[in-house]
Every structure is written in structure tokens, then in C-alpha cells.
C-alpha atoms as a PDB file:
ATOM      1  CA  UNK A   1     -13.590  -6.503  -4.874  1.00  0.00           C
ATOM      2  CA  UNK A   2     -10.163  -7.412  -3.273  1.00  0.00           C
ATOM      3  CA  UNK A   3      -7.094  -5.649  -5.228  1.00  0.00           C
ATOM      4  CA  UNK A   4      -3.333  -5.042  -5.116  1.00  0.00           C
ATOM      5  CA  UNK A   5      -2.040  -1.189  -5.395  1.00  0.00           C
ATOM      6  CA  UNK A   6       1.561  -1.780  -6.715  1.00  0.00           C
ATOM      7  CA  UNK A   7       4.131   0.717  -7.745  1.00  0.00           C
ATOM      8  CA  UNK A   8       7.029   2.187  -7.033  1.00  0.00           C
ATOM      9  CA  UNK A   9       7.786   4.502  -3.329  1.00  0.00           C
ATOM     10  CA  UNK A  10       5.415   7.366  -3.937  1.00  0.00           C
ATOM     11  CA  UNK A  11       3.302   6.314  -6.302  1.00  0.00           C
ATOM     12  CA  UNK A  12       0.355   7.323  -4.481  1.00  0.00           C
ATOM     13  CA  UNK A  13      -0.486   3.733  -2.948  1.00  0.00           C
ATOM     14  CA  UNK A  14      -1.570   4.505   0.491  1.00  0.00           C
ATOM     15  CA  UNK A  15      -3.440   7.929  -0.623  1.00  0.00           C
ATOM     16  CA  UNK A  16      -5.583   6.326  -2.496  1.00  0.00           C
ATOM     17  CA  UNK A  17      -6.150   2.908  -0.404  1.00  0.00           C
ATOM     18  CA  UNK A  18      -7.403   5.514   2.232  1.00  0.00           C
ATOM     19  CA  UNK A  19      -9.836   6.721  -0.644  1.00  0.00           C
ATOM     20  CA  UNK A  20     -11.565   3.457  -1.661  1.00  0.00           C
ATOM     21  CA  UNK A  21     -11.491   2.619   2.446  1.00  0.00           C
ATOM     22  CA  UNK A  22     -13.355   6.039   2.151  1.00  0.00           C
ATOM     23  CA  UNK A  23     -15.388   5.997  -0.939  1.00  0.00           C
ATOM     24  CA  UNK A  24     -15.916   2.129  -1.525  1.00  0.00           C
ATOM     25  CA  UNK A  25     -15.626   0.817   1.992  1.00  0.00           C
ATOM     26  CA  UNK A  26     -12.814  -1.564   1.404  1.00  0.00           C
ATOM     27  CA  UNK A  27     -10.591  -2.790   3.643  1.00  0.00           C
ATOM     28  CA  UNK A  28      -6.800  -1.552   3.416  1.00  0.00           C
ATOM     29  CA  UNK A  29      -4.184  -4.012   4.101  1.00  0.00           C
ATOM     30  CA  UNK A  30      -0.765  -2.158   4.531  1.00  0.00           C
ATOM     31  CA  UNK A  31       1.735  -4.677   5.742  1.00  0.00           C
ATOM     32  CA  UNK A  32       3.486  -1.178   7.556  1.00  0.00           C
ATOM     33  CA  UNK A  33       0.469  -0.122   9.547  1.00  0.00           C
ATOM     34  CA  UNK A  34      -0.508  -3.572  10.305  1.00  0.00           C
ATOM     35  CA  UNK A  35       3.306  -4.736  11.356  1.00  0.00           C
ATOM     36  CA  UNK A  36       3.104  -1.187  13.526  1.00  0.00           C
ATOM     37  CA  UNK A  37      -0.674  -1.905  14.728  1.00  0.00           C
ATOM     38  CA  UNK A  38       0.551  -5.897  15.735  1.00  0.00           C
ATOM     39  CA  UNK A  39       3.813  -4.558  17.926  1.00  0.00           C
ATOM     40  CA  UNK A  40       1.849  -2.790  20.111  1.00  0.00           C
ATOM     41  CA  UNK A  41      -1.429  -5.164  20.315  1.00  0.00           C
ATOM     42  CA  UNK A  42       0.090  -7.380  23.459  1.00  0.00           C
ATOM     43  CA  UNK A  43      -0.696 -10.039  21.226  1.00  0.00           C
ATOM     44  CA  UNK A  44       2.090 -13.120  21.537  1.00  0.00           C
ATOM     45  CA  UNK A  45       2.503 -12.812  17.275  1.00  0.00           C
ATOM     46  CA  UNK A  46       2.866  -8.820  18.252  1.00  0.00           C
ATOM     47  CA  UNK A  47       5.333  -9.131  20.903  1.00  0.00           C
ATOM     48  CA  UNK A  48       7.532 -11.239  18.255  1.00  0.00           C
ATOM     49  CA  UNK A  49       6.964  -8.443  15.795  1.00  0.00           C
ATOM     50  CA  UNK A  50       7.857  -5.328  18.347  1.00  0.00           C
ATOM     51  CA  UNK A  51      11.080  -7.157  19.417  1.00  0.00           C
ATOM     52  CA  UNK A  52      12.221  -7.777  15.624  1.00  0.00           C
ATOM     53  CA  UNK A  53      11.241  -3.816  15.082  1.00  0.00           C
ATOM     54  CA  UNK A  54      13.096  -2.917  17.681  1.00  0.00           C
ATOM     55  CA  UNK A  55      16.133  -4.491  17.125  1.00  0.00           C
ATOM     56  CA  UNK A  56      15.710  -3.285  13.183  1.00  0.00           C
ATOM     57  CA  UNK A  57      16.030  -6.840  11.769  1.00  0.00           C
ATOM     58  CA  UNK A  58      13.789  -7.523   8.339  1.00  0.00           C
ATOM     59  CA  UNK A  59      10.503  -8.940   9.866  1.00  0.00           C
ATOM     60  CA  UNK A  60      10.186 -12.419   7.617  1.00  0.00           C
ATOM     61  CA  UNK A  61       7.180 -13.128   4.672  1.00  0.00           C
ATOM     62  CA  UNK A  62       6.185 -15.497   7.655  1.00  0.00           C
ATOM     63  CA  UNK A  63       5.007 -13.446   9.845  1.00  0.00           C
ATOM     64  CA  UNK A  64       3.884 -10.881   7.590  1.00  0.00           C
ATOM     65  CA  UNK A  65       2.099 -13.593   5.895  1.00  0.00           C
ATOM     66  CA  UNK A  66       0.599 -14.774   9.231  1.00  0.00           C
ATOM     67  CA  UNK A  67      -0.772 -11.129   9.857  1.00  0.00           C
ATOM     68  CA  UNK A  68      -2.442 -11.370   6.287  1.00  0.00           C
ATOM     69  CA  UNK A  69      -4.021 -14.385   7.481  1.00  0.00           C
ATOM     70  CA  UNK A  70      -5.621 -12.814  10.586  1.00  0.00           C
ATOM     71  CA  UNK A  71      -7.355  -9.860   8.465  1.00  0.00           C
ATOM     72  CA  UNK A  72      -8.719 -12.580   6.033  1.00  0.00           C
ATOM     73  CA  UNK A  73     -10.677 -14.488   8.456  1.00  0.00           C
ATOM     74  CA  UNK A  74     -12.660 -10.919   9.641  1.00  0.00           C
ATOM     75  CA  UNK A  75     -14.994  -8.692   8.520  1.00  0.00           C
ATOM     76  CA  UNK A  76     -14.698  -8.634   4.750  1.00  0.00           C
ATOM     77  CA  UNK A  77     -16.920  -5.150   3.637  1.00  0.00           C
ATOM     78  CA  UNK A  78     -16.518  -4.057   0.641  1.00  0.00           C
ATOM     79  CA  UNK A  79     -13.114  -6.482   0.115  1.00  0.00           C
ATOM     80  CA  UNK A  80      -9.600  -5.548   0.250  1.00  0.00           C
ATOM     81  CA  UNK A  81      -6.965  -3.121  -1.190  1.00  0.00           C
ATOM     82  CA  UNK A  82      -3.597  -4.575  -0.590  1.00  0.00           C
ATOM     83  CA  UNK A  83      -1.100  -1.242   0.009  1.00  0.00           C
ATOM     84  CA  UNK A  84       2.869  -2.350  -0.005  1.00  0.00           C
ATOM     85  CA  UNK A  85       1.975  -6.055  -0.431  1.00  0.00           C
ATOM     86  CA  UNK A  86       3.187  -8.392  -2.486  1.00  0.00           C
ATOM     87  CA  UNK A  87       6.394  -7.360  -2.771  1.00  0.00           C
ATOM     88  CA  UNK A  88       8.129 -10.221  -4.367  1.00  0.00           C
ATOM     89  CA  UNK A  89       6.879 -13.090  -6.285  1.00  0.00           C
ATOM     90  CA  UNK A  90       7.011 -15.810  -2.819  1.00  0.00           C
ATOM     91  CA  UNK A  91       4.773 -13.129  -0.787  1.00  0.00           C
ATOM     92  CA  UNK A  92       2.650 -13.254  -3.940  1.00  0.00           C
ATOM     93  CA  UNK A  93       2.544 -16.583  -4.181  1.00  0.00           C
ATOM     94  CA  UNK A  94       1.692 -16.771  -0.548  1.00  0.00           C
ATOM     95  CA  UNK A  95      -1.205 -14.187  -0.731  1.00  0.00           C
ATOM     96  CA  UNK A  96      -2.968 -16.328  -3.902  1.00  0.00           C
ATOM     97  CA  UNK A  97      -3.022 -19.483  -1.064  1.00  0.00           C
ATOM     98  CA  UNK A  98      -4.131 -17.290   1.323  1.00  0.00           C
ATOM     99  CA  UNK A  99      -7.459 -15.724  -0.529  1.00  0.00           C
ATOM    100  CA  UNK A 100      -7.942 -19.287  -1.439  1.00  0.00           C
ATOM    101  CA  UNK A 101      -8.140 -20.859   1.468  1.00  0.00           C
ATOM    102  CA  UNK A 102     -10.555 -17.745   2.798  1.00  0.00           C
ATOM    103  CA  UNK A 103     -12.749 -18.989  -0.149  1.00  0.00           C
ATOM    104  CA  UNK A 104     -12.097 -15.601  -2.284  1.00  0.00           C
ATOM    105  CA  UNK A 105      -9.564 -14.429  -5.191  1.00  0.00           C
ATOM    106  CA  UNK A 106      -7.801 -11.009  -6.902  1.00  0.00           C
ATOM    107  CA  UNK A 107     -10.014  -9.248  -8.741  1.00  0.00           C
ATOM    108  CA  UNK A 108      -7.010  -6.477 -10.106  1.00  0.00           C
ATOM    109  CA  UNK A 109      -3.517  -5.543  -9.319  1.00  0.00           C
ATOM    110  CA  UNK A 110      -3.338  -1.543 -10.504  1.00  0.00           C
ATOM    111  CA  UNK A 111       0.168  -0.924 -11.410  1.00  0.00           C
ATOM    112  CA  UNK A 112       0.623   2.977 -10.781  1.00  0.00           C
ATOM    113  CA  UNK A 113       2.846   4.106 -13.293  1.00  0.00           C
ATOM    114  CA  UNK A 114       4.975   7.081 -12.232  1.00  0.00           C
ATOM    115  CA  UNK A 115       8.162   8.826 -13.489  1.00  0.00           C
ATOM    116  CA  UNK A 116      10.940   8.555 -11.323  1.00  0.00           C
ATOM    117  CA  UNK A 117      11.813  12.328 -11.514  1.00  0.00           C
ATOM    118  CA  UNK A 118       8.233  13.055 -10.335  1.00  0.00           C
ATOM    119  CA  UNK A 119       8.685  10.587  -7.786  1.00  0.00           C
ATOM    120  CA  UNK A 120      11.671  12.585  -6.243  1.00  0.00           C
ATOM    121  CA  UNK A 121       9.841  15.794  -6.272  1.00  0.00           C
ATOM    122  CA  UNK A 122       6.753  14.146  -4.565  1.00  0.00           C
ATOM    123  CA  UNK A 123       8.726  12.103  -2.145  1.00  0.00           C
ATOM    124  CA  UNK A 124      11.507  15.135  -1.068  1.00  0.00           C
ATOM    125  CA  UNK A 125       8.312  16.950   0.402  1.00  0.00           C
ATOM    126  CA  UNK A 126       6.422  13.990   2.240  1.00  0.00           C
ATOM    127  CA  UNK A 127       5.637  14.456   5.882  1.00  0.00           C
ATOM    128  CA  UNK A 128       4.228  11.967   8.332  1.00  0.00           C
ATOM    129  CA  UNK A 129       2.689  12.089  11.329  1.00  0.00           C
ATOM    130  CA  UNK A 130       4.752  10.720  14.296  1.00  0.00           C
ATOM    131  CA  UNK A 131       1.809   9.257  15.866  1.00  0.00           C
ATOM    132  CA  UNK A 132      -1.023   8.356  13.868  1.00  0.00           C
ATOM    133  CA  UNK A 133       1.259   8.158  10.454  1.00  0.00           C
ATOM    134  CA  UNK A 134      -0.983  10.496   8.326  1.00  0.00           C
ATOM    135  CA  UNK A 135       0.813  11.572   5.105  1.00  0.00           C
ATOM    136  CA  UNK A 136       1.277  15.528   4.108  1.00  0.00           C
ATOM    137  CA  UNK A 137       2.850  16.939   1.368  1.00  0.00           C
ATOM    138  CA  UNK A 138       4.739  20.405   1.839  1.00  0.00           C
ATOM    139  CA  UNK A 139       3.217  21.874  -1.619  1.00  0.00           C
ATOM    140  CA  UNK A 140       0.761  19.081  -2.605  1.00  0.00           C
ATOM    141  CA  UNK A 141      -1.072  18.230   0.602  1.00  0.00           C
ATOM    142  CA  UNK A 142      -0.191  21.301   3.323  1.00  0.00           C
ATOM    143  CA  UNK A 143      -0.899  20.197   7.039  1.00  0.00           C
ATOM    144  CA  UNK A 144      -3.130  23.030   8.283  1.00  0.00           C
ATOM    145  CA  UNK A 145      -0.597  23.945  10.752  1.00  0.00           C
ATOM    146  CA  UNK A 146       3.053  24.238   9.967  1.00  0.00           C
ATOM    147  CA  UNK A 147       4.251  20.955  11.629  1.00  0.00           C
ATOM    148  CA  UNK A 148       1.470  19.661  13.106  1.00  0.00           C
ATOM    149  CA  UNK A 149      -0.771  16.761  12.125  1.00  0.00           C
ATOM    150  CA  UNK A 150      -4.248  17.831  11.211  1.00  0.00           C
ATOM    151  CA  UNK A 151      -5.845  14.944  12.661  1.00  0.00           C
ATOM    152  CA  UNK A 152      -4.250  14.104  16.202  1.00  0.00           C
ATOM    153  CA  UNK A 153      -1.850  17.448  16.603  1.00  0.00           C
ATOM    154  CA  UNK A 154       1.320  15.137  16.778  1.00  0.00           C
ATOM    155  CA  UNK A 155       4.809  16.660  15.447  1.00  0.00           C
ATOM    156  CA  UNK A 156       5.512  15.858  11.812  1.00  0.00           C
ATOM    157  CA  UNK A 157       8.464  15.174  10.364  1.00  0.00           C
ATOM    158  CA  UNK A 158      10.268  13.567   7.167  1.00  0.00           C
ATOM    159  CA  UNK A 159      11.353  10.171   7.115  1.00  0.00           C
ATOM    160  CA  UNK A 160      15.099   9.088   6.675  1.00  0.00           C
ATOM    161  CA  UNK A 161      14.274   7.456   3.246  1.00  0.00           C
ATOM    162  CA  UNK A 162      12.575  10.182   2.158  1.00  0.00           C
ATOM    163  CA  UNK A 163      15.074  12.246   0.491  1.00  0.00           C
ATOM    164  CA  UNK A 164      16.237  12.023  -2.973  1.00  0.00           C
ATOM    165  CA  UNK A 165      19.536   9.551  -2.598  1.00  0.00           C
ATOM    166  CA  UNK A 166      17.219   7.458  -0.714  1.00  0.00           C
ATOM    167  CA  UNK A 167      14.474   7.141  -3.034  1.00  0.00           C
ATOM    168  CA  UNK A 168      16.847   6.384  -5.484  1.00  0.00           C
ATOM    169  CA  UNK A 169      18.272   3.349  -3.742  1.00  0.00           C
ATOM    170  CA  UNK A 170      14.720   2.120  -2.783  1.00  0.00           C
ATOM    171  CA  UNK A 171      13.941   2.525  -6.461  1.00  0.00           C
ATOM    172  CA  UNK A 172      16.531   0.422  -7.477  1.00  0.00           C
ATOM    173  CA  UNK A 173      15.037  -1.979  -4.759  1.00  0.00           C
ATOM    174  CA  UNK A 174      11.690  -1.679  -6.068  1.00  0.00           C
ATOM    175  CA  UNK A 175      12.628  -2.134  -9.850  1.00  0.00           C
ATOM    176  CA  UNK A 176      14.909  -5.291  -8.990  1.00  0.00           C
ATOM    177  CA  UNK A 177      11.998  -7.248  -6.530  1.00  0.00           C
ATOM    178  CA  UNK A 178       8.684  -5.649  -6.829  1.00  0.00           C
ATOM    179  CA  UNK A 179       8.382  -4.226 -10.609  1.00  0.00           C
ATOM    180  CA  UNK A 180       8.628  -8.094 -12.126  1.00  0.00           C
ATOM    181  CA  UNK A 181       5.229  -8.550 -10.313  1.00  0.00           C
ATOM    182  CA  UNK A 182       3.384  -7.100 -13.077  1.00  0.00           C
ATOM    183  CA  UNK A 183       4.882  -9.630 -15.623  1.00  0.00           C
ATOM    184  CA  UNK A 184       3.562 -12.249 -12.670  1.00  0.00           C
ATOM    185  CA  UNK A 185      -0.226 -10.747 -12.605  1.00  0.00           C
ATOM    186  CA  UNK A 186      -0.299  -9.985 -16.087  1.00  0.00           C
ATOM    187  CA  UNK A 187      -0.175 -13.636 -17.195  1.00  0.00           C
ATOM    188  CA  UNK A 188      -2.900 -14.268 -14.807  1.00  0.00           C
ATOM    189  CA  UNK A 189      -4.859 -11.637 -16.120  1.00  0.00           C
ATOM    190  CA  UNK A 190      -5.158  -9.705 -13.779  1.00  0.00           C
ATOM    191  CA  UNK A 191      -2.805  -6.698 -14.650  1.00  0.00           C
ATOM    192  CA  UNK A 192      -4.236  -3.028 -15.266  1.00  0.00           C
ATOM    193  CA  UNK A 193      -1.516   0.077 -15.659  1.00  0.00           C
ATOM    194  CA  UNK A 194      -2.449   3.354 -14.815  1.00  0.00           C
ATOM    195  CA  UNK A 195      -0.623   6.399 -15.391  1.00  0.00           C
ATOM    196  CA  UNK A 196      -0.260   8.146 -12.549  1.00  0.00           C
ATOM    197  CA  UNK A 197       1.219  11.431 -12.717  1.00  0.00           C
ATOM    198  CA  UNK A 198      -1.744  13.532 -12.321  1.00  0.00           C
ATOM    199  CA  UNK A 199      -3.512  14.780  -9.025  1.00  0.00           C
ATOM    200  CA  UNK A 200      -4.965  12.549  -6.221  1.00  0.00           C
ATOM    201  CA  UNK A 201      -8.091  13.436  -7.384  1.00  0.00           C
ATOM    202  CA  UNK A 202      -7.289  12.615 -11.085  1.00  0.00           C
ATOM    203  CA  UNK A 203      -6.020   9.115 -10.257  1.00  0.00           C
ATOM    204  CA  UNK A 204      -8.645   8.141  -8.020  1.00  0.00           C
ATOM    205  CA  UNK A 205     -11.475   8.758 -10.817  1.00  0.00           C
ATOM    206  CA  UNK A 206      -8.996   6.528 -13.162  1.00  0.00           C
ATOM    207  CA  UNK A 207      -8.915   4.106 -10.741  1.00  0.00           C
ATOM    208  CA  UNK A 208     -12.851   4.162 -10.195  1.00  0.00           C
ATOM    209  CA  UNK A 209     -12.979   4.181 -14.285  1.00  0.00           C
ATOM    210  CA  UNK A 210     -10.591   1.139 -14.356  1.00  0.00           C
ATOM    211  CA  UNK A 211     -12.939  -0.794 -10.876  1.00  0.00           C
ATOM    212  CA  UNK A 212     -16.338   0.261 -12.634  1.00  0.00           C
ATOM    213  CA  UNK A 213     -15.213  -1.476 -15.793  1.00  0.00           C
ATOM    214  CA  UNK A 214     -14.441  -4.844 -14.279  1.00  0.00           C
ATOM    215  CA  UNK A 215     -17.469  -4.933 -11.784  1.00  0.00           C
ATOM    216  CA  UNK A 216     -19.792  -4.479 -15.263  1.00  0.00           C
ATOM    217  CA  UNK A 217     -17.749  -6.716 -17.409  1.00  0.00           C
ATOM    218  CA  UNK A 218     -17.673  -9.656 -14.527  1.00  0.00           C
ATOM    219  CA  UNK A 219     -21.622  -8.964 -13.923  1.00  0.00           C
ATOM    220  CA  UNK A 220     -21.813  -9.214 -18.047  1.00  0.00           C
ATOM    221  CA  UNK A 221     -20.150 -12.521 -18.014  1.00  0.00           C
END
């Protein structure tokens, strides 16, 4: 199945992309570890990308589109989970051409439904990983050493936007591009809402619920 996690900053997107990656073998398309994976490939698309990073100019849907592309045309496994893509309704647009061209289509597009006050208290504790960019949660998600990545030892540390008046400006970011998506995928039918306030664990059995349900209805049909 190929599907689009959408919802606001810490919603749980990339948590539980690494699940079905995990659980389902999909394939998880996050335009930020792929834009980070590209600038240091050597590649002549990657070299583009590391010199826009580096000067901290907005990398265009072009490229990020072209990256899309390149994933696409490989292995396929058990499909793809889209993580932080589309944002806005020409990067959607683009993405439909895309899976049709590649002969394939959207199965879903799970809109995580979160409160924004539980989104500050989730967000105001993130950690990442300066290296491998695992996520950790002070109180939710403990590394197992203060500071220190559980997977590759490197330093952890919170982002700049992760603090409260930044959420709350890439909320209102969010709510004024992204959030009109769902009115976009819910006239093609392909919108399911999740509440998604409970546990990691919690969410990824409703999302399993929700993925069961349309693999049996589409095998019914």
C-alpha cells in the first residue's frame, strides 16, 4: 500500500513511518532525510541540494519532486509511507503525476489529529540525534543514556524549532499550507482521520485497524 502521514509538527509522523518500515516493510519517504541523505551522496542533483542547505535557502518542490522521482523507480516492498510530504496542494498535485507515471496510486492519506497543547508538551521535550537523526523524548521516549543516542552514541540535542514559540509559528504554517490537504484528499476519497493523542503504541494499532480495513474492503471489491 503507498500512503501519506499528514499532520501537524509532532503529530507522531516519522515515529510511526519507522513502525510500518518496521512492521509492514514499507518504504518511508521523508523529504528531510532524503534532502539530508542526497547532500551528501556526491550525486550532481546532491551537490545542488548541499549548496542550497548550506546557504539556508528553501530547497524548491522541483527538486524535492525530482528526489521523489528517484525512490519511485526502485525497489517498491511493501509500498510507501510518505512522512512530511505533500505539503501544499502543487507538491500534491505533483506526487499524484508522479505515482502515475510509476504505474501505481494512493491508497490513504491518515490525517493525525492532535491538540495543539499536547503538541507543545510533546514537542518542548524532543531530542534528536546529531548524526543519525533518531528521535527521543525526555519523558516519553528516554535515550538510555542521558544525552547520548542509543543507536550510534552521537550527542543529542533539541532543535531550534523545537520550543514552544516555535511550534506555534510552524503551526500557524502548517494550518495555513498543509491542513487544507485533507479537504484535497478527502474529495478524492482517500481521507481517513485518526485521533492521535494516545501512546505510540496506541496509534500504531489504530493505524493498523484503519490499513487492515482498506486492504479487506479493496480485496472485497
Amino acid at each position: 500500500m503507498n500512503i501519506v502521514l499528514i499532520g501537524p509538527p509532532g503529530a507522531g509522523k516519522g515515529t510511526q513511518a519507522v513502525r510500518l518500515v518496521s512492521e509492514r516493510d514499507m518504504i518511508q519517504l521523508s523529504t528531510g532525510d532524503m534532502l539530508r541523505q542526497a547532500a551528501v551522496s556526491g550525486s550532481e542533483l546532491g551537490h545542488k541540494v548541499a549548496s542550497i542547505m548550506e546557504s539556508g535557502a528553501f530547497v524548491s518542490d522541483e527538486i524535492v519532486t525530482a528526489l521523489i522521482a528517484e525512490r519511485l523507480d526502485g525497489d517498491r516492498r511493501g509500498g510507501f509511507v510518505f512522512d512530511g510530504y505533500p505539503r501544499t496542494f502543487a507538491q500534491a498535485d505533483s506526487l499524484e503525476q508522479l505515482l502515475r507515471e510509476s504505474g501505481t496510486c494512493l491508497d490513504a492519506v491518515i490525517e493525525m489529529v492532535v491538540e495543539p497543547e499536547i503538541l507543545v508538551s510533546r514537542i518542548s521535550g524532543r531530542l534528536s540525534c546529531t548524526n543519525c537523526g533518531k528521535v527521543f523524548h525526555l519523558s516519553n521516549n528516554p535515550p538510555r543514556i542521558v544525552g547520548q543516542c542509543d543507536d550510534c552514541h552521537s550527542q543529542l540535542r533539541q532543535r531550534d524549532d523545537d520550543t514552544e514559540v516555535a511550534l506555534r509559528v510552524r503551526l500557524m504554517e502548517y494550518y495555513r499550507k498543509t491542513s487544507p490537504l485533507t479537504g484535497y484528499y478527502y474529495h478524492a476519497g482517500l481521507l481517513q482521520q485518526l485521533e492521535s493523542h494516545g501512546t505510540p503504541e496506541e496509534v500504531a494499532a489504530a493505524i493498523a485497524s484503519c490499513l487492515d480495513s482498506l486492504r479487506t474492503g479493496a480485496q472485497a471489491s
